[in-house]
C-alpha atoms as a PDB file:
ATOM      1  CA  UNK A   1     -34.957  -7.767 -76.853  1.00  0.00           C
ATOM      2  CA  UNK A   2     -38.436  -7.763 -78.110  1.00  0.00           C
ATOM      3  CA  UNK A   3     -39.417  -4.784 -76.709  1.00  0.00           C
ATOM      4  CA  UNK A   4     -36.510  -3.403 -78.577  1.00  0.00           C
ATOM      5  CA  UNK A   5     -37.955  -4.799 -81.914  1.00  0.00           C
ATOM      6  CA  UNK A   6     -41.055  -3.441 -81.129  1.00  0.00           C
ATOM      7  CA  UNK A   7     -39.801  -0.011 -80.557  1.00  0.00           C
ATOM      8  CA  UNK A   8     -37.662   0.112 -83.717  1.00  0.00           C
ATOM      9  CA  UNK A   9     -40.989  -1.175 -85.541  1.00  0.00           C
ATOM     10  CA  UNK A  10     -42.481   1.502 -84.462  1.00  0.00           C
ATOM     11  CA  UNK A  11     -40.258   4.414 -85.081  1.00  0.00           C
ATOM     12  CA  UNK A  12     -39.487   3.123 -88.201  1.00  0.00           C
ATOM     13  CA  UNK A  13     -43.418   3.358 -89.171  1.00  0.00           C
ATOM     14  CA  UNK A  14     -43.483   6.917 -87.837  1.00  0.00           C
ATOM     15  CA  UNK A  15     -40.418   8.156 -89.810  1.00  0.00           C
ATOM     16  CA  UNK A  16     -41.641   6.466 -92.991  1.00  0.00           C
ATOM     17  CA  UNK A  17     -44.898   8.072 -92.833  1.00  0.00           C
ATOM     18  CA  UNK A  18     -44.070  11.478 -90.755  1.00  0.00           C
ATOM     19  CA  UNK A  19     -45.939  10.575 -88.154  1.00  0.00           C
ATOM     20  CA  UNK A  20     -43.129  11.921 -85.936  1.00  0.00           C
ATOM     21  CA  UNK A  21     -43.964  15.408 -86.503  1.00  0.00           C
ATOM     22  CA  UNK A  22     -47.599  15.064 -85.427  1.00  0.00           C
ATOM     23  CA  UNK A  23     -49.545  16.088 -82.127  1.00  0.00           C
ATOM     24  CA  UNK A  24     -50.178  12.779 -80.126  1.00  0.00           C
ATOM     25  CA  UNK A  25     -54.495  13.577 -81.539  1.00  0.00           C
ATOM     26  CA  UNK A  26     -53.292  13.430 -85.232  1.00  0.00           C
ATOM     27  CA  UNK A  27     -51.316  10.491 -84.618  1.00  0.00           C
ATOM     28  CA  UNK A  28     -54.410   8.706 -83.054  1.00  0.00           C
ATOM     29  CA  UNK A  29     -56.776  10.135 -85.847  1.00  0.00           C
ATOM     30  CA  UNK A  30     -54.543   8.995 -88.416  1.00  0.00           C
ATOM     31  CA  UNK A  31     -53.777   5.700 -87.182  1.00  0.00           C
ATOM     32  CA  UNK A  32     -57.315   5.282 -86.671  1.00  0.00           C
ATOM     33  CA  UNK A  33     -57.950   5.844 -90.605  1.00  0.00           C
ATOM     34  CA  UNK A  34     -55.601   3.678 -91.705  1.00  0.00           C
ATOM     35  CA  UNK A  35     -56.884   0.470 -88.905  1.00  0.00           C
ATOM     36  CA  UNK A  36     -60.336   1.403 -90.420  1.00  0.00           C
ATOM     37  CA  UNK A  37     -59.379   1.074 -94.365  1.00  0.00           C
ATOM     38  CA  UNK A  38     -57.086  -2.004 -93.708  1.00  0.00           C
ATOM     39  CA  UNK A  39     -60.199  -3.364 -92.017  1.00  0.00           C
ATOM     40  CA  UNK A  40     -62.192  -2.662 -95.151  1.00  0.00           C
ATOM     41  CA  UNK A  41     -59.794  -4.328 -97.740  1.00  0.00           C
ATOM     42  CA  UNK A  42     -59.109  -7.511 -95.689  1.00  0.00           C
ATOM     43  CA  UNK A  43     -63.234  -8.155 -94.431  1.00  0.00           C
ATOM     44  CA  UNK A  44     -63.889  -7.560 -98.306  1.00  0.00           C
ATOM     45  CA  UNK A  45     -60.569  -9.160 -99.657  1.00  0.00           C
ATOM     46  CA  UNK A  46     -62.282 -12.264 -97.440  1.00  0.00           C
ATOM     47  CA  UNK A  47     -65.882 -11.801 -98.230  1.00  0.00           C
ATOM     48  CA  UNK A  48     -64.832 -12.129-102.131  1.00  0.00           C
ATOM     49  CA  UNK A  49     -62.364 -15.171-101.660  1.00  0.00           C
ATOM     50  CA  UNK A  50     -64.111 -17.727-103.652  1.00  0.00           C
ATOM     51  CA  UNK A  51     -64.099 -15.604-106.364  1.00  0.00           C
ATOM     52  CA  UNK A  52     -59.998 -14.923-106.498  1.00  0.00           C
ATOM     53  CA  UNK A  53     -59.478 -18.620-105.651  1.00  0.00           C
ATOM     54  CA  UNK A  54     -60.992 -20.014-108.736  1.00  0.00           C
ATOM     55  CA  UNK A  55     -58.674 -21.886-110.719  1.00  0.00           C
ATOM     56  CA  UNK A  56     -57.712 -19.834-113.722  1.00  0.00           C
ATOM     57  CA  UNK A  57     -59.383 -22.413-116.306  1.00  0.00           C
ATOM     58  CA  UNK A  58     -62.753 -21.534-114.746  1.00  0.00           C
ATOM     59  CA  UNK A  59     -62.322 -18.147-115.025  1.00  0.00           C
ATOM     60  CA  UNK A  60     -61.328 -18.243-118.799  1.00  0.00           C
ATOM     61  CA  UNK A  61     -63.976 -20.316-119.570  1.00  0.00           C
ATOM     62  CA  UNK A  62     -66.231 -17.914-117.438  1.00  0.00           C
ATOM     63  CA  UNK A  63     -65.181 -15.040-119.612  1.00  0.00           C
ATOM     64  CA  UNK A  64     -65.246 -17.236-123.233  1.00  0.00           C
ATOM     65  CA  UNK A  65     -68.605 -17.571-123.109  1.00  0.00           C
ATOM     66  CA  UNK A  66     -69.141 -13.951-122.579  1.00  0.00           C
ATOM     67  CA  UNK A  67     -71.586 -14.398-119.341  1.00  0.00           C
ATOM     68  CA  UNK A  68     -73.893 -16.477-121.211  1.00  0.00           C
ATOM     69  CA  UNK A  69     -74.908 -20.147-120.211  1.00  0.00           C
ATOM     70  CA  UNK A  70     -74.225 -23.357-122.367  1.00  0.00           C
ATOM     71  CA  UNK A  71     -77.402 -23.459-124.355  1.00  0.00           C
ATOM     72  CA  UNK A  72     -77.286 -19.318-125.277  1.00  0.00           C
ATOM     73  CA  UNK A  73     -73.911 -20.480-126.497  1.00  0.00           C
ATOM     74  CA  UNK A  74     -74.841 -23.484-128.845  1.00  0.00           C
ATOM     75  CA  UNK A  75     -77.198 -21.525-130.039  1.00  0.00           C
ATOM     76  CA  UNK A  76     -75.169 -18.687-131.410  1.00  0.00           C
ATOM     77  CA  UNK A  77     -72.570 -20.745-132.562  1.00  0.00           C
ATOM     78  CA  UNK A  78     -75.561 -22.860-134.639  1.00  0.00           C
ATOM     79  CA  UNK A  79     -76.539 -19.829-136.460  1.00  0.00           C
ATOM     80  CA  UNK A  80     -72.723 -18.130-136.493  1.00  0.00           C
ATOM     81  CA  UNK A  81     -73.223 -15.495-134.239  1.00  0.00           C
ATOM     82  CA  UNK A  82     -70.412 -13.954-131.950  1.00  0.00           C
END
């Protein structure tokens, strides 16, 4: 029954891209491109995953004081500049 799955998995992935129509080579070569740029988005997708996990409040707070520290910030807002 699993086999079954498997094999319905996998014509359904060749139909939905045209695979089917491709020389055994070109299948290879494109299923090779496509293991290589999922690898890419998931190894940087987890390299950068502190960065999407901070809580939202963080972030806003990140981006309200426009990438400048505390003290640049009392500072401006002392002498009324944005």
């Amino acid at each position: 029954m699993s086999r079954n799955w498997a094999q319905r998995k996998i014509y359904l992935y060749n139909v939905t891209f045209g695979l089917y129509m491709l020389d055994p080579w070109e299948r290879y070569l494109f299923n090779a491109v496509v293991a290589v740029l999922m690898w890419f988005i998931f190894y940087n997708g987890y390299r950068n995953l502190d960065e999407i996990c901070k809580s939202p409040n963080t972030r806003a707070i990140h981006y309200m004081l426009a990438f400048r520290g505390p003290r640049e910030l009392a500072v401006s807002m002392e002498y009324g500049i944005q």
